[in-house]
Protein backbone atom coordinates (compact mmCIF):
# COMPACT_ATOMS: atom_id res chain seq x y z
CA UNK A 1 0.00 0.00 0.00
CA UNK A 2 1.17 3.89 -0.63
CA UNK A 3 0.23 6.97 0.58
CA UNK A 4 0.27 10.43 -1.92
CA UNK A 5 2.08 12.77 -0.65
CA UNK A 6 2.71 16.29 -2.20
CA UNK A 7 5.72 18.72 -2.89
CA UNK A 8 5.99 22.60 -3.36
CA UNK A 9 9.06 23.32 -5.88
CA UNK A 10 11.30 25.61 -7.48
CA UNK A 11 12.03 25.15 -11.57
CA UNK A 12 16.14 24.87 -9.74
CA UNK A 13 14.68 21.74 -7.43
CA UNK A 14 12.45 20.51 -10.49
CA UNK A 15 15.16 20.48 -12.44
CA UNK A 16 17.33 18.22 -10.23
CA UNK A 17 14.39 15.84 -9.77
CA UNK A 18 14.09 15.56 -13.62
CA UNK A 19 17.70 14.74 -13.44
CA UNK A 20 17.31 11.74 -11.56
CA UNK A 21 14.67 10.40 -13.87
CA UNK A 22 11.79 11.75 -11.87
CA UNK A 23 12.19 9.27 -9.09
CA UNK A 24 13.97 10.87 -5.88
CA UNK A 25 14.62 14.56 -4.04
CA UNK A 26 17.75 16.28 -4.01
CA UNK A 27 19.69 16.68 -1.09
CA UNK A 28 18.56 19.41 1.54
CA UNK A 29 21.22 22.15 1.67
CA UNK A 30 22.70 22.73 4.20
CA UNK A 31 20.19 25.90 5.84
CA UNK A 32 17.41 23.02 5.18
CA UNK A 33 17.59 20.63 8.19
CA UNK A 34 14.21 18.80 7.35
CA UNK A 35 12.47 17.72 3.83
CA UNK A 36 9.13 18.70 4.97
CA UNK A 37 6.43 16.83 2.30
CA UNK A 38 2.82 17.50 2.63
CA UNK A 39 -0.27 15.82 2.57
CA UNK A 40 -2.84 17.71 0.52
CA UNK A 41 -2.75 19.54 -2.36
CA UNK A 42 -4.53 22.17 -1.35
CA UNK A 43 -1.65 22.98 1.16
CA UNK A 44 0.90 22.21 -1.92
CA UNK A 45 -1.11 24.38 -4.15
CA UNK A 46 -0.85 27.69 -0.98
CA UNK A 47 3.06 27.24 -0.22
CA UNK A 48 3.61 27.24 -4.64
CA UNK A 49 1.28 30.61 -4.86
CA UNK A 50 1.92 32.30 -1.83
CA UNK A 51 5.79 31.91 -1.44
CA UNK A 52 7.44 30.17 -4.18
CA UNK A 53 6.14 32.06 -7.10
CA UNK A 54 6.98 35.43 -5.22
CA UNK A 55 9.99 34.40 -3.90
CA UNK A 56 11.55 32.27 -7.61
CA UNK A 57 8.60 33.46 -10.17
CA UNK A 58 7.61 29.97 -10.46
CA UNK A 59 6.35 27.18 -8.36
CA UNK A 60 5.78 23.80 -9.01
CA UNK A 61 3.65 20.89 -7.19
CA UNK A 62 4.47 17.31 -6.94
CA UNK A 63 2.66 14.32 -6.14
CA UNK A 64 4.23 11.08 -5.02
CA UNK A 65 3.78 7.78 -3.61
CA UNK A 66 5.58 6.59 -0.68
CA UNK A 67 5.45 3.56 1.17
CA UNK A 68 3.01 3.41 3.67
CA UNK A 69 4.45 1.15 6.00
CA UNK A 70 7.47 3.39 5.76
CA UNK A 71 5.61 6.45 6.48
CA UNK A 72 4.29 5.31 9.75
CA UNK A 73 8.03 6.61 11.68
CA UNK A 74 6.97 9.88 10.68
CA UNK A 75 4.44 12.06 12.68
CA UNK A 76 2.15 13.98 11.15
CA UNK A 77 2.76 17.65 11.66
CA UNK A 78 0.44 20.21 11.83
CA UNK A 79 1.72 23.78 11.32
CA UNK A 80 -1.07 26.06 11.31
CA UNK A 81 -4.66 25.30 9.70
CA UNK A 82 -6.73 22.09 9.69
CA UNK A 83 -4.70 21.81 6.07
CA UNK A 84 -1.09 22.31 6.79
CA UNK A 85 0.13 18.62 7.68
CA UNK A 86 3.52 17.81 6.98
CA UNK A 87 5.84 15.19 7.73
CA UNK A 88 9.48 16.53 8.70
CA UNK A 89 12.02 14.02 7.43
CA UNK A 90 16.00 15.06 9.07
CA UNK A 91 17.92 15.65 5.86
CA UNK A 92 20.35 12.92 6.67
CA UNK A 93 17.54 10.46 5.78
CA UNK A 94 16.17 11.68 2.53
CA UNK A 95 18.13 9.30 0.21
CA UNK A 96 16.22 6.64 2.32
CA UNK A 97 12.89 8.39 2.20
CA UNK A 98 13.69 8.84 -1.38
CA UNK A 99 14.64 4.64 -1.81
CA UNK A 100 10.75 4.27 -0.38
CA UNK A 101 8.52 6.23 -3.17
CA UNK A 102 6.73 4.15 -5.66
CA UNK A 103 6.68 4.98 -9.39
CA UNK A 104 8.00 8.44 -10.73
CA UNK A 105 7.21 11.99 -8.89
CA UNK A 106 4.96 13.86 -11.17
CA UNK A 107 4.42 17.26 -11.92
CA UNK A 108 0.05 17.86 -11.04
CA UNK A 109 0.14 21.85 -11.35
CA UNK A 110 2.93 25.01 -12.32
CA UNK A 111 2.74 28.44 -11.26
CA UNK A 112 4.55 31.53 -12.82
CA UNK A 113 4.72 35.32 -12.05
């Protein structure tokens, strides 16, 4: 079984997904402590519009399956709103998050200035 999760990008962090045939996430740098995916995409669709596209004039959102069983060591965080859920993955264990999503990460809506 999978879950769908979501992802708010950048055309840079797009780009390096592409790159690894649309199947894992770059590596955080090093400011970004935690790979924070989310679980809606209506919450995908407000971080793209309200601070991606201002902040890189474009904005891209993801959708992904993941491994439920996986999933289960992560909590689900809730940062604000009844739709802001995340799950905060430590950077040091993205390239195994990334070794647990199913199929290819796909591209579901894109946003420019």
């Amino acid at each position: 079984m999978t879950t769908t999760l979501f992802r708010p990008v950048s055309k840079k962090e797009l780009d390096l997904i592409a790159q690894s045939n649309w199947t894992k996430f770059p590596p955080r740098l090093p400011e970004q402590p935690i790979f924070y995916p989310v679980t809606n995409l209506e919450y995908a669709r407000q971080i793209t519009v309200q601070w991606n596209v201002p902040a890189y004039g474009n904005g891209y959102v993801t959708q992904f399956e993941v491994n439920s069983d996986y999933l289960k060591k992560y909590a689900i965080e809730n940062v604000g709103g009844p739709i802001h859920n995340e799950l905060w993955v430590p950077a040091e264990e993205l390239e195994e998050f990334n070794s647990h999503i199913v199929g290819v990460i796909e591209v579901v809506e894109s946003y420019e200035k």
